[in-house]
C-alpha atoms as a PDB file:
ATOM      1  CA  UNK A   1       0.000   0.000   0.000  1.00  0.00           C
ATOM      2  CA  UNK A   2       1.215   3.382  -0.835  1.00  0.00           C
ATOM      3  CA  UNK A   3       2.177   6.147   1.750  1.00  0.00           C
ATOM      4  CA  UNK A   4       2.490   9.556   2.297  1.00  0.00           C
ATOM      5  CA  UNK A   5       4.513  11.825   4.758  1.00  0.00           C
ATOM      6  CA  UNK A   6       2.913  14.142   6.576  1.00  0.00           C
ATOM      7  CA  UNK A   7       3.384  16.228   9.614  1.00  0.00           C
ATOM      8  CA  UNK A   8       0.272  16.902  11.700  1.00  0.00           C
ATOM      9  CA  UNK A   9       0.322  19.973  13.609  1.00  0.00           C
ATOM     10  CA  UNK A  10      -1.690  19.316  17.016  1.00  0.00           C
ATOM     11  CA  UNK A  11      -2.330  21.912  19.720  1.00  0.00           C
ATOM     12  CA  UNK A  12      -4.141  21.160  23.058  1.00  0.00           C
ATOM     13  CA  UNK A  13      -6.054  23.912  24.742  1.00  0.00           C
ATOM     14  CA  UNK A  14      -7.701  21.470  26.921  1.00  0.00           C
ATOM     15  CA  UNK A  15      -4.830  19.426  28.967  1.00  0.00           C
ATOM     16  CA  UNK A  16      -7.384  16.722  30.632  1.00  0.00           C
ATOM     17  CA  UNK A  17      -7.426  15.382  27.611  1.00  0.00           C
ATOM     18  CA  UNK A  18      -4.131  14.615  27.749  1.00  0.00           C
ATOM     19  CA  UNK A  19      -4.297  10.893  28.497  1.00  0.00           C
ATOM     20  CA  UNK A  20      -6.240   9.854  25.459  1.00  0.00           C
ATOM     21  CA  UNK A  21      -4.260  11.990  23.138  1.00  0.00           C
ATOM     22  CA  UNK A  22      -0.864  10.126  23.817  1.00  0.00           C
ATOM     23  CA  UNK A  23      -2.976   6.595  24.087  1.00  0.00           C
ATOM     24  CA  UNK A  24      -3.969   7.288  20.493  1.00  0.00           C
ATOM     25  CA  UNK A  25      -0.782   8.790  19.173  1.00  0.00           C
ATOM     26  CA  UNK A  26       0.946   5.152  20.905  1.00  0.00           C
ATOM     27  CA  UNK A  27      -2.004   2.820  18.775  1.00  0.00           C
ATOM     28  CA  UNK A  28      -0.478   4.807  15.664  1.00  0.00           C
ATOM     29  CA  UNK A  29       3.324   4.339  16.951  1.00  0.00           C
ATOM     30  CA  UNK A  30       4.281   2.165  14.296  1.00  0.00           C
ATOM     31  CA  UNK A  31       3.532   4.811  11.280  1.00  0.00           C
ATOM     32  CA  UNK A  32       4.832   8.072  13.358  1.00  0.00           C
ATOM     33  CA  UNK A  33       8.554   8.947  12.369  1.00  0.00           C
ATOM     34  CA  UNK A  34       9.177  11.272  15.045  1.00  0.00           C
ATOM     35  CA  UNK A  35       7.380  13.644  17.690  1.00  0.00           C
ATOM     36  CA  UNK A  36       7.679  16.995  19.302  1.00  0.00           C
ATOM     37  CA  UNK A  37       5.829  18.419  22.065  1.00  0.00           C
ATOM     38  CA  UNK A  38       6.124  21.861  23.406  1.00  0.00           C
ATOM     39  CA  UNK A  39       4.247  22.964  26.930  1.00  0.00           C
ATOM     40  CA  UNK A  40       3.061  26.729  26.727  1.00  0.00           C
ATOM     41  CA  UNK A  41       2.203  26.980  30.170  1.00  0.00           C
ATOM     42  CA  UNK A  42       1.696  31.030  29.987  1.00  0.00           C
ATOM     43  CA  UNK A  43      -0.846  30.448  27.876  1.00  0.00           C
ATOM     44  CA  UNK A  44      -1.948  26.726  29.136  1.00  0.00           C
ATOM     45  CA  UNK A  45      -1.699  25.078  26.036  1.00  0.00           C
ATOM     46  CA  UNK A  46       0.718  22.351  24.210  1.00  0.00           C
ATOM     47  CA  UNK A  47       1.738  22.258  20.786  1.00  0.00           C
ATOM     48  CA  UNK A  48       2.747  19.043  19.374  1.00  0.00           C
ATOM     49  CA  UNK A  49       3.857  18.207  15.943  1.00  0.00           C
ATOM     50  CA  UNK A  50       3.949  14.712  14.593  1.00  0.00           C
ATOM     51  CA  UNK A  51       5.979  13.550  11.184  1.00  0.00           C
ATOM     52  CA  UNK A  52       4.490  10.224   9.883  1.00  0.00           C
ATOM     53  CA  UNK A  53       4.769   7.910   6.565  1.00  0.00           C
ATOM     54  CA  UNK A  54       1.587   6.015   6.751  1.00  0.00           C
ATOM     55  CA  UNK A  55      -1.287   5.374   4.051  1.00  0.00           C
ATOM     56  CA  UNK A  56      -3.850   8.142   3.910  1.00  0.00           C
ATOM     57  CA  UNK A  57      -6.458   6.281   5.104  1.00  0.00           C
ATOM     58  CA  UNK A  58      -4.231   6.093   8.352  1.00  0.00           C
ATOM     59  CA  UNK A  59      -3.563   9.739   8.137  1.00  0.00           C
ATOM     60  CA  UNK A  60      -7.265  10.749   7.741  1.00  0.00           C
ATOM     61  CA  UNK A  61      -8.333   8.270  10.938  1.00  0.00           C
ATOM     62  CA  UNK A  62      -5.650   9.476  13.136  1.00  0.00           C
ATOM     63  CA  UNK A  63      -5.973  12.929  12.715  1.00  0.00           C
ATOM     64  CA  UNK A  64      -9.506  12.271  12.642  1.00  0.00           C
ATOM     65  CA  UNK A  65      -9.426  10.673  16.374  1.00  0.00           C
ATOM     66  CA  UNK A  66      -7.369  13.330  17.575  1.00  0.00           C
ATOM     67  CA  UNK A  67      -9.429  16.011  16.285  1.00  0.00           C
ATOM     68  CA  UNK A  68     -12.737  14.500  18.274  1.00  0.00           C
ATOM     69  CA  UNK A  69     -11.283  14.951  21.590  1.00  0.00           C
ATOM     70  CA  UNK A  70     -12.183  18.275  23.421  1.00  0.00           C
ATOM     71  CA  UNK A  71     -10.397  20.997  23.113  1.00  0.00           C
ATOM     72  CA  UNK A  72      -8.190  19.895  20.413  1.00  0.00           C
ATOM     73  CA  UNK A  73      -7.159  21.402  16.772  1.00  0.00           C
ATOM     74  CA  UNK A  74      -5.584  19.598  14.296  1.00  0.00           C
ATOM     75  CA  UNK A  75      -4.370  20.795  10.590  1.00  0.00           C
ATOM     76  CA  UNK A  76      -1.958  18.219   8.393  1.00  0.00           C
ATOM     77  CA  UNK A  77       0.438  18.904   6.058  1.00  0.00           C
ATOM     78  CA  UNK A  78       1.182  16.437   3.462  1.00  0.00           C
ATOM     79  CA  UNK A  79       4.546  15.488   1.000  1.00  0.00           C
ATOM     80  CA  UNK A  80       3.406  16.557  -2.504  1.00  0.00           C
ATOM     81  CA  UNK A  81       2.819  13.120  -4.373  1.00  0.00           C
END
């Protein structure tokens, strides 16, 4: 199956939600290349971005998972084909 890269762009206004972001980002570990999380605790949020080479249908239900949870915006960037 063919894959993209892309590099999802996550931030987290609401930090009880925490737990079940990194539970979902660890059922996707085996597509993500690497991670990067930054705590803005002046303004109470966390940005995270994530690189991954996974099939778009992988892409679209990850981000899509992440996106559902409260308090939580997600944009993706993807490698031109």
């Amino acid at each position: 199956m063919e894959t993209r890269i892309a590099v999802i762009a996550i931030i987290v206004e609401n930090l009880d939600v925490t737990d079940d972001l990194n539970r979902i980002l660890h059922d996707y570990g085996s597509y993500i290349i690497g991670r990067m999380g930054i705590p803005y605790r002046e303004k109470q949020v966390s940005l995270i971005s994530v690189a991954v080479d996974a099939p778009m249908e992988v892409i679209s239900a990850l981000t899509g998972k992440l996106g559902a949870l409260d308090g939580v915006s997600v944009k993706t960037a993807y490698q031109k084909a």
